[in-house]
C-alpha atoms as a PDB file:
ATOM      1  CA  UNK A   1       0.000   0.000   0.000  1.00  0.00           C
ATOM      2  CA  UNK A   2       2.999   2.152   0.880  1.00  0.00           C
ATOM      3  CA  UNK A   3       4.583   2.004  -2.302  1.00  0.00           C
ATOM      4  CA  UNK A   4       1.560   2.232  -4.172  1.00  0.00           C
ATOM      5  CA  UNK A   5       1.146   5.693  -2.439  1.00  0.00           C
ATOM      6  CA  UNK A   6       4.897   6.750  -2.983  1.00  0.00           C
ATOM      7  CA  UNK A   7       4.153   6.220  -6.720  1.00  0.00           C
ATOM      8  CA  UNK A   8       0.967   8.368  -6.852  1.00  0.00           C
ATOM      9  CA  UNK A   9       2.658  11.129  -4.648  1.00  0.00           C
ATOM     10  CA  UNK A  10       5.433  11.360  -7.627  1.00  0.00           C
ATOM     11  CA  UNK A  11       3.167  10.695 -10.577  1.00  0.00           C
ATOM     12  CA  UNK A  12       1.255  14.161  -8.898  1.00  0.00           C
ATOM     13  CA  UNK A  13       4.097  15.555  -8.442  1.00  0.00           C
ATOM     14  CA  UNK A  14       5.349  14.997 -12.061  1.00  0.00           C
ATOM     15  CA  UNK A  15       2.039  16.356 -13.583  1.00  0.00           C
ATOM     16  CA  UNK A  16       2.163  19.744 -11.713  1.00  0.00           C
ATOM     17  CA  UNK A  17       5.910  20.630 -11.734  1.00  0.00           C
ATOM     18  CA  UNK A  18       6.240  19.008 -15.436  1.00  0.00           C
ATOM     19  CA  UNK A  19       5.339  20.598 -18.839  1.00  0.00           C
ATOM     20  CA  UNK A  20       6.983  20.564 -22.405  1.00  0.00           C
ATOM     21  CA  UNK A  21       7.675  23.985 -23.537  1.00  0.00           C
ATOM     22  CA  UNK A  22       6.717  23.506 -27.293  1.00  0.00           C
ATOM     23  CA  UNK A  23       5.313  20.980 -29.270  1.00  0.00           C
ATOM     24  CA  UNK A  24       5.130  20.643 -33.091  1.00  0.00           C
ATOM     25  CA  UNK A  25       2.109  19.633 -35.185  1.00  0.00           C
ATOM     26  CA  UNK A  26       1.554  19.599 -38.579  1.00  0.00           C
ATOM     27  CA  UNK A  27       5.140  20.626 -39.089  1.00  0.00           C
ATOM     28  CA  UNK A  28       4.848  23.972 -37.080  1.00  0.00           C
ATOM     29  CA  UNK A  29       5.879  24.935 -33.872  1.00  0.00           C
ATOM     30  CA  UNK A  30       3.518  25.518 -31.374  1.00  0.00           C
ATOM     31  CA  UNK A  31       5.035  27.101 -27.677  1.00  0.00           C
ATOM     32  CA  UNK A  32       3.013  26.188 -24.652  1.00  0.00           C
ATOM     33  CA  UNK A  33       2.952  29.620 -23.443  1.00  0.00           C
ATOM     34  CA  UNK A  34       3.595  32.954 -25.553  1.00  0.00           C
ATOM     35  CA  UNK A  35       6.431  34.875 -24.074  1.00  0.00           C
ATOM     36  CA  UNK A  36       7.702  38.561 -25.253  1.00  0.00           C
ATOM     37  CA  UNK A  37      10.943  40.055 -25.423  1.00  0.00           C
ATOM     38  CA  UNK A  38      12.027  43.252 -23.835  1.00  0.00           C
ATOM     39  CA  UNK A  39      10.483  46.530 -25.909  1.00  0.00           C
ATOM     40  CA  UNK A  40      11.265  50.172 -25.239  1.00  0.00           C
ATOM     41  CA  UNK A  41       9.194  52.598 -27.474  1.00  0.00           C
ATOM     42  CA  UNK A  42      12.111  55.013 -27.784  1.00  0.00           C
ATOM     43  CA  UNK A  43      14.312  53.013 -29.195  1.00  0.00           C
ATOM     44  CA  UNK A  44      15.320  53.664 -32.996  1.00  0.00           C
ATOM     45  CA  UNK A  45      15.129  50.189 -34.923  1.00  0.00           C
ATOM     46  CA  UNK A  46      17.128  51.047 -38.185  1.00  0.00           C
ATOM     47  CA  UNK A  47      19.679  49.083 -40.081  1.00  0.00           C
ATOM     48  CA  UNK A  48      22.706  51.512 -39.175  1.00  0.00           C
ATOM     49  CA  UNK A  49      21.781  51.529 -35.425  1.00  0.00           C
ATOM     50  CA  UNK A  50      23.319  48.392 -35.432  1.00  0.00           C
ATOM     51  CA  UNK A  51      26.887  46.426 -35.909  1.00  0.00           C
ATOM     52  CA  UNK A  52      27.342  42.596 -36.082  1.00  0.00           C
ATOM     53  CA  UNK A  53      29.913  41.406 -33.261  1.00  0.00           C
ATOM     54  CA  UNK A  54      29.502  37.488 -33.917  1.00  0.00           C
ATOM     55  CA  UNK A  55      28.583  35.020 -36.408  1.00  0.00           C
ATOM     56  CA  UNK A  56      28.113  31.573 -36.710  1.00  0.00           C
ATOM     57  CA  UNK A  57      26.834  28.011 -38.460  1.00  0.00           C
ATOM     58  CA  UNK A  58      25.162  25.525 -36.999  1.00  0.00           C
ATOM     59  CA  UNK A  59      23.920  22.255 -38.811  1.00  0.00           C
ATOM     60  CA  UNK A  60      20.945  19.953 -37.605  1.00  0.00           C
ATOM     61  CA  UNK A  61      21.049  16.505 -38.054  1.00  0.00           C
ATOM     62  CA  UNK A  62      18.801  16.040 -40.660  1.00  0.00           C
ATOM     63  CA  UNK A  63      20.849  18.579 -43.031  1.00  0.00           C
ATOM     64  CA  UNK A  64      19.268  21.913 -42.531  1.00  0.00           C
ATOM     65  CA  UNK A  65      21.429  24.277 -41.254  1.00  0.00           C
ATOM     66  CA  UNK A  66      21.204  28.152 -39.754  1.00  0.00           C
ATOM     67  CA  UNK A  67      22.981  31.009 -40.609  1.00  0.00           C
ATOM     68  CA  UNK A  68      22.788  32.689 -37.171  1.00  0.00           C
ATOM     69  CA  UNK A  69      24.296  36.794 -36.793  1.00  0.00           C
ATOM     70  CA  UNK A  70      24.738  38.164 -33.642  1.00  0.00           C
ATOM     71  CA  UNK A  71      24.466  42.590 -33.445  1.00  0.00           C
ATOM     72  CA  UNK A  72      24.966  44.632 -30.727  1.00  0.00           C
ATOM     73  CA  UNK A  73      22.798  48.445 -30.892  1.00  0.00           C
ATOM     74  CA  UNK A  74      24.265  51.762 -30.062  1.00  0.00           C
ATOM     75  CA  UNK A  75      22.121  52.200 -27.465  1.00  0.00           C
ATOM     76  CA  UNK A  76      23.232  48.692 -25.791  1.00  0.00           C
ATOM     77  CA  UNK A  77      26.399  50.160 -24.442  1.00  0.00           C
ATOM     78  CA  UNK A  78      26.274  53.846 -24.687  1.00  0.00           C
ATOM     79  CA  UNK A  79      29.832  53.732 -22.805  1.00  0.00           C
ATOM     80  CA  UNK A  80      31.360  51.993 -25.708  1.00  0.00           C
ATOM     81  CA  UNK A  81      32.930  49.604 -22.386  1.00  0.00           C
ATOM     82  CA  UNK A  82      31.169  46.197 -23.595  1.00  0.00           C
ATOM     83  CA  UNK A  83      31.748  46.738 -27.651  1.00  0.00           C
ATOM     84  CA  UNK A  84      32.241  42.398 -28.024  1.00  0.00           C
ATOM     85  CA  UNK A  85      29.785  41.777 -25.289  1.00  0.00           C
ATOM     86  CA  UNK A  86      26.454  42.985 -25.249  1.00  0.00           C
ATOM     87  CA  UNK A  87      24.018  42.379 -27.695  1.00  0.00           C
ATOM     88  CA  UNK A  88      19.923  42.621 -28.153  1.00  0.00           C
ATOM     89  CA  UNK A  89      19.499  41.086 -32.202  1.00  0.00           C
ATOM     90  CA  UNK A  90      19.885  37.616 -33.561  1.00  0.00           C
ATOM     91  CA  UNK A  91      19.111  37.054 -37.427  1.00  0.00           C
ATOM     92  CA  UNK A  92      18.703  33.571 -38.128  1.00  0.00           C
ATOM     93  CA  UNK A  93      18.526  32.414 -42.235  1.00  0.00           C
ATOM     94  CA  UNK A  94      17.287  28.753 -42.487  1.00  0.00           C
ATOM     95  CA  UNK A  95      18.730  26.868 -45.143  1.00  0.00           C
ATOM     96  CA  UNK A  96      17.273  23.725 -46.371  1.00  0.00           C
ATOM     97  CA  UNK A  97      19.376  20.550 -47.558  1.00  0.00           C
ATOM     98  CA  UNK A  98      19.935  20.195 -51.185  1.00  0.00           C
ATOM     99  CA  UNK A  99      18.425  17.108 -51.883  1.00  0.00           C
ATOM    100  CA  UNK A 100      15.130  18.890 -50.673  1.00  0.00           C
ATOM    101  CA  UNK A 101      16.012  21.957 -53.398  1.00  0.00           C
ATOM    102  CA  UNK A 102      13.526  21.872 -55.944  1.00  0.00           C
ATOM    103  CA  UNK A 103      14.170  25.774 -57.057  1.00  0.00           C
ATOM    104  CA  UNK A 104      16.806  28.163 -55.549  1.00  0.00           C
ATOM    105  CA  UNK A 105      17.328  28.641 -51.701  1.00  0.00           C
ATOM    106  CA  UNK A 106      15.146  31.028 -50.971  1.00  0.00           C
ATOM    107  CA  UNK A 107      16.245  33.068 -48.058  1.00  0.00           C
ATOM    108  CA  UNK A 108      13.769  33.306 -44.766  1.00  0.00           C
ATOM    109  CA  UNK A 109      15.588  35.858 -42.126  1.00  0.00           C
ATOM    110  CA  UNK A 110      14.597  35.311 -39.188  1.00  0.00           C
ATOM    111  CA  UNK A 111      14.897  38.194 -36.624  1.00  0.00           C
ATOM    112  CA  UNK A 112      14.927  38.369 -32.510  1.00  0.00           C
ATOM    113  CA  UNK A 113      14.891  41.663 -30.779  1.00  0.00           C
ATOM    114  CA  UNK A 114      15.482  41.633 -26.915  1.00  0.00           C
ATOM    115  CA  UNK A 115      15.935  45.438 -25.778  1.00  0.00           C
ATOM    116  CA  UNK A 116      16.847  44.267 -22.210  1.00  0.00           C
ATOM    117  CA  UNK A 117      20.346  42.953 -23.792  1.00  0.00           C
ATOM    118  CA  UNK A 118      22.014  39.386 -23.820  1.00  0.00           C
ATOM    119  CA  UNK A 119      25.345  38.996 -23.375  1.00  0.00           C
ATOM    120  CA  UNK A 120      28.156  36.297 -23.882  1.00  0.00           C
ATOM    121  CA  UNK A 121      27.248  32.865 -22.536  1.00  0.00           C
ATOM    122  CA  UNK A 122      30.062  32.877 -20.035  1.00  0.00           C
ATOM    123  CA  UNK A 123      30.082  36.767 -19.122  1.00  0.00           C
ATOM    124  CA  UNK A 124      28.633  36.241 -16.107  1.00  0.00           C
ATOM    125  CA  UNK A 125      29.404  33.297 -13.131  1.00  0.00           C
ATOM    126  CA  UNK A 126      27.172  30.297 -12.880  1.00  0.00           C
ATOM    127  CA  UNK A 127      25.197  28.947  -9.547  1.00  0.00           C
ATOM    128  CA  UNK A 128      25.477  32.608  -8.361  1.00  0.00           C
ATOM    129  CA  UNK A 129      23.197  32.114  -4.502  1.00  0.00           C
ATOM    130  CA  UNK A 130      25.708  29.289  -3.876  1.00  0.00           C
ATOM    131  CA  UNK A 131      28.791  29.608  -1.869  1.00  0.00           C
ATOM    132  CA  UNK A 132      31.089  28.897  -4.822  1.00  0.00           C
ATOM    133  CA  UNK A 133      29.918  30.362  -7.957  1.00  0.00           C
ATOM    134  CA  UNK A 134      32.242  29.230 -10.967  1.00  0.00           C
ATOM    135  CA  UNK A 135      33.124  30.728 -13.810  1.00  0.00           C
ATOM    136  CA  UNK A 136      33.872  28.934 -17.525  1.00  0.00           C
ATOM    137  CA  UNK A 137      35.656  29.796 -20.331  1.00  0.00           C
ATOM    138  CA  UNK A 138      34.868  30.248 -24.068  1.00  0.00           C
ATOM    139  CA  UNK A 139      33.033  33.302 -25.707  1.00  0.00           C
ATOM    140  CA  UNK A 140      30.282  32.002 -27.473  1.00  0.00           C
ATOM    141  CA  UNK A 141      27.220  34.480 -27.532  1.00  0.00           C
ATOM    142  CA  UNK A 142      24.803  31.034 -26.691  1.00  0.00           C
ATOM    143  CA  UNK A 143      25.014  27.839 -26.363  1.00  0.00           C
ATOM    144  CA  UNK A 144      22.971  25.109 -28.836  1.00  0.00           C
ATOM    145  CA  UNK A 145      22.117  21.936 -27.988  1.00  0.00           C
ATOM    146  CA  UNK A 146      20.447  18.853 -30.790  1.00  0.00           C
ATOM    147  CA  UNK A 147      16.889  18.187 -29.373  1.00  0.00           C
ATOM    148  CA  UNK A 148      16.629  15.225 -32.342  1.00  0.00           C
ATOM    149  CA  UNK A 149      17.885  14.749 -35.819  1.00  0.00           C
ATOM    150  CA  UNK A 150      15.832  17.992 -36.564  1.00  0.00           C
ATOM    151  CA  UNK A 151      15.615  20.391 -33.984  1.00  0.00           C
ATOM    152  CA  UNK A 152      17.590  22.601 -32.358  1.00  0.00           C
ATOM    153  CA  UNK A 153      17.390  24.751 -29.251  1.00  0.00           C
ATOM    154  CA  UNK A 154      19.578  28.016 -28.173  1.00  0.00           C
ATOM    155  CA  UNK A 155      20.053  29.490 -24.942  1.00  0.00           C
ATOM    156  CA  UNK A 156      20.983  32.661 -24.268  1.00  0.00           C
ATOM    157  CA  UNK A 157      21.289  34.646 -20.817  1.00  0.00           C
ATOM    158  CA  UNK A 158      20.371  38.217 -20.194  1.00  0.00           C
ATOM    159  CA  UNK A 159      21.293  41.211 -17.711  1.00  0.00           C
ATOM    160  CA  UNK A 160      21.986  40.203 -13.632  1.00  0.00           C
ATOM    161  CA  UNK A 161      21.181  42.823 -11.479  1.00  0.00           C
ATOM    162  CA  UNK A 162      21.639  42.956  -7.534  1.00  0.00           C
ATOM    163  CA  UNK A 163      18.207  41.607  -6.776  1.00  0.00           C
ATOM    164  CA  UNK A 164      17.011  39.848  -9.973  1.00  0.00           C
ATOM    165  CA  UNK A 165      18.596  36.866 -11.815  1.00  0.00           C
ATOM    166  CA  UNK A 166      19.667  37.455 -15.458  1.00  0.00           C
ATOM    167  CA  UNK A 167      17.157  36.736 -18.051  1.00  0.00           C
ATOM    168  CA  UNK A 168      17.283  32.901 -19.802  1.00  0.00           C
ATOM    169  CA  UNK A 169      15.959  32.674 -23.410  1.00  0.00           C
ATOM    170  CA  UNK A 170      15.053  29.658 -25.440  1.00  0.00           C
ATOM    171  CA  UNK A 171      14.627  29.346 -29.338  1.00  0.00           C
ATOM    172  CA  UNK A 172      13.560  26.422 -30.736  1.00  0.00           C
ATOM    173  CA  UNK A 173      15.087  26.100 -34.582  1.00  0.00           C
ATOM    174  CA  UNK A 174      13.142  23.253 -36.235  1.00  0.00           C
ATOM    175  CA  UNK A 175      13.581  23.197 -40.629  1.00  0.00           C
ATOM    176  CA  UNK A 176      12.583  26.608 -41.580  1.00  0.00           C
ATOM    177  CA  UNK A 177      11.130  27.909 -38.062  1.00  0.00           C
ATOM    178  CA  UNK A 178      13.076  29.435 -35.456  1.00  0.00           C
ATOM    179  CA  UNK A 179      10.283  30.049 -32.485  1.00  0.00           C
ATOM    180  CA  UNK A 180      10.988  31.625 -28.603  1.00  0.00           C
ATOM    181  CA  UNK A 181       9.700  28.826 -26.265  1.00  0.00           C
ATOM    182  CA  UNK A 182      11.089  29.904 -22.571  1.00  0.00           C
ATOM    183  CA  UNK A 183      11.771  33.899 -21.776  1.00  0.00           C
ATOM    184  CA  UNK A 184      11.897  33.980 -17.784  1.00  0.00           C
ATOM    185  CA  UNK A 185      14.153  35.544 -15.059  1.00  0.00           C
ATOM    186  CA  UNK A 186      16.596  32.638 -13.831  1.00  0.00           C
ATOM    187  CA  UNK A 187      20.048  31.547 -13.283  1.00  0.00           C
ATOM    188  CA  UNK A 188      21.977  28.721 -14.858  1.00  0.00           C
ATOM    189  CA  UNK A 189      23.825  26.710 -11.902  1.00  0.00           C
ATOM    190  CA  UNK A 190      24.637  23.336 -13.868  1.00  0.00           C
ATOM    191  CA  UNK A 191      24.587  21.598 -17.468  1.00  0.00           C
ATOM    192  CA  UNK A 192      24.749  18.075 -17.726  1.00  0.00           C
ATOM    193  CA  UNK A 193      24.162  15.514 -20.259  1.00  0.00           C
ATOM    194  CA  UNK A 194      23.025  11.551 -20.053  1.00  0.00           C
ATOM    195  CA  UNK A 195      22.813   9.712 -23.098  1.00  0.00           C
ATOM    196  CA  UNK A 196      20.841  11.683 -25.554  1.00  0.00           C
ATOM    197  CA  UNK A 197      19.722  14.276 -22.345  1.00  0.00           C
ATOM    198  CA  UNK A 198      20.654  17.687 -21.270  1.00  0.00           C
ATOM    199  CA  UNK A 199      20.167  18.692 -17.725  1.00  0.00           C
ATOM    200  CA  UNK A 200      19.917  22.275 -17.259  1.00  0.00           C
ATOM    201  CA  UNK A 201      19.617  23.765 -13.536  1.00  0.00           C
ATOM    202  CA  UNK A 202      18.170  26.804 -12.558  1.00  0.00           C
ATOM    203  CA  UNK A 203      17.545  28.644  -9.743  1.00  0.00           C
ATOM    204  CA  UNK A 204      15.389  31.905  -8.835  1.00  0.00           C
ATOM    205  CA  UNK A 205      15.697  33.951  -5.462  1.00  0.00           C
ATOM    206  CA  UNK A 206      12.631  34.478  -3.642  1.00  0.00           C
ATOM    207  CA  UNK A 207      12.118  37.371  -1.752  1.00  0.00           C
ATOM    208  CA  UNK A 208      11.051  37.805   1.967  1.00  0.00           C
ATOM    209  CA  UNK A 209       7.684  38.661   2.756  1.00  0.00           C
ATOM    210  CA  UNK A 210       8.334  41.310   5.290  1.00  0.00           C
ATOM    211  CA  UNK A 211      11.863  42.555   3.147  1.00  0.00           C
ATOM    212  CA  UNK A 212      11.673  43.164  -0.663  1.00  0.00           C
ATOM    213  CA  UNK A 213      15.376  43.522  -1.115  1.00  0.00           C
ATOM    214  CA  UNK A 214      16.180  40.348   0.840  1.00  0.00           C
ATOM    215  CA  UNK A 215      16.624  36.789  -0.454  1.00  0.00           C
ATOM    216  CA  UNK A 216      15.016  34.374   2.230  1.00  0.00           C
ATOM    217  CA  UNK A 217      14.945  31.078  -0.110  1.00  0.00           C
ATOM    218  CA  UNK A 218      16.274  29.513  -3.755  1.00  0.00           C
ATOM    219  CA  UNK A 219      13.443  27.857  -5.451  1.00  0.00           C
ATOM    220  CA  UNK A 220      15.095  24.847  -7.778  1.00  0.00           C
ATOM    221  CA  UNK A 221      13.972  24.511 -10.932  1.00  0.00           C
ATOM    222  CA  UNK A 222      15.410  22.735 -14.713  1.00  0.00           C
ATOM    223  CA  UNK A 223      15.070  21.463 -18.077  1.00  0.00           C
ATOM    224  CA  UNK A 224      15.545  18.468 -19.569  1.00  0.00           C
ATOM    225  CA  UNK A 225      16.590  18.517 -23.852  1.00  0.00           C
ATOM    226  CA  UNK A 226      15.946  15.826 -25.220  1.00  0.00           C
ATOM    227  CA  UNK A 227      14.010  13.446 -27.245  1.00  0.00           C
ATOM    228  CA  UNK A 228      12.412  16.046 -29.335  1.00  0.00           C
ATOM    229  CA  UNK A 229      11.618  18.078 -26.590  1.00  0.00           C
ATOM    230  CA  UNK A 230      12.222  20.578 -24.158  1.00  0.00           C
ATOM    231  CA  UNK A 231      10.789  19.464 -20.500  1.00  0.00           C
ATOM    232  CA  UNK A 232      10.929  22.197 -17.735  1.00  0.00           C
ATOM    233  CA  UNK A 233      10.247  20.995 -14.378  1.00  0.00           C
ATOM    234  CA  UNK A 234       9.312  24.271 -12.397  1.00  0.00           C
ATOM    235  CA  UNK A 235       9.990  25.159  -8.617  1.00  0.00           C
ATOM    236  CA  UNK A 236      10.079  21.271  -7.749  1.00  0.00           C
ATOM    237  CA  UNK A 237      12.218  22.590  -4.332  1.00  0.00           C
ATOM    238  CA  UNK A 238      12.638  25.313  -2.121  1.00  0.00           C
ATOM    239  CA  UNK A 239      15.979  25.893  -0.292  1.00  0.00           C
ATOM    240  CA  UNK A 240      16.356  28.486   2.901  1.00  0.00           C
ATOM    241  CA  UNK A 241      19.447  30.485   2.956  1.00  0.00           C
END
């Protein structure tokens, strides 16, 4: 009776904590919840506001590949101290296999705005409420990882302030879509992978009641890539500092 019990507590548990960010039907990807990017109204959107600081290629399984630029705005640092840093626009061209080239690649840009600002994958230290944070090396401006033969996600992380954790991002490239699945305030503290599986931890401060700009408890939190999916298992634990 016991373990029958254990196994409904964690099939519960499972069903509220659990839920795939995106799925795809009829060749189209659908996100479980629509999220927004950071907008200002003031902010001038033109070509020449701009300068690309990265570019790169990345190749699904299946033989599509994406063209993906990385540009940094004039108004992202002002201070011209962060010119290989900071950046708030990713264009992203599809391009299809040749065998599946019927007439000539026609080119489908792709663009992502985030106002707020990324910045380099490894700017800023990872499993930052712990009592050693760690820093890595390499100065990619995201990191990919192969969901299946045919799809793709990118993550990206955002601005850290003193109270808030830096913003995560999530694109999901899949043929000749690239969609945001996951735009939320948390922080990386570990990436691991089993098999065909990518662990992702996160973790988000949570304020006390009585104090807004004190941190009373961590509330755990991560994603599993993997198997054509993307599975977030939300605030599954609660740690007090």
């Amino acid at each position: 009776m016991n373990k029958i019990l254990v196994f409904i507590v964690a099939l519960v548990s499972i069903q509220v904590y659990s839920q795939e960010l995106f799925s795809i039907k009829n060749g189209i990807v659908i996100p479980a919840k629509e999220y927004s990017l950071w907008h200002f109204e003031d902010r001038d959107e033109s070509i020449h506001e701009y300068q690309q600081i990265d570019s790169t290629t990345i190749s699904a399984r299946n033989g599509y590949s994406y063209d993906i630029r990385v540009f940094q705005h004039v108004k992202d640092d002002p201070d011209k101290e962060m010119l290989d840093t900071v950046f708030s626009k990713l264009e992203i061209v599809p391009r299809s296999p040749i065998v599946l080239l019927e007439a000539p690649n026609v080119l489908n840009k792709i663009s992502f705005v985030n106002q707020g600002g990324w910045l380099r994958f490894n700017y800023w230290s990872f499993d930052p409420y712990s009592d050693n944070p760690r820093r890595e090396i390499g100065d990619e401006s995201f990191r990919y990882y192969h969901l299946s033969d045919d799809c793709i996600a990118l993550v990206l992380r955002g601005w850290r302030d003193s109270v808030s954790p830096a913003d995560l991002t999530l694109i999901v490239l899949y043929k000749n879509e690239a969609k945001l699945v996951y735009f939320v305030q948390k922080e990386i503290t570990t990436a691991s992978t089993e098999g065909d599986l990518v662990t992702i931890g996160l973790d988000t401060p949570v304020h006390d009641e009585n104090e807004e700009d004190m941190i009373s408890k961590i509330a755990h939190s991560k994603l599993i890539l993997g198997n054509g999916t993307i599975i977030l298992n939300d605030n599954y634990s609660v740690t007090d500092l």
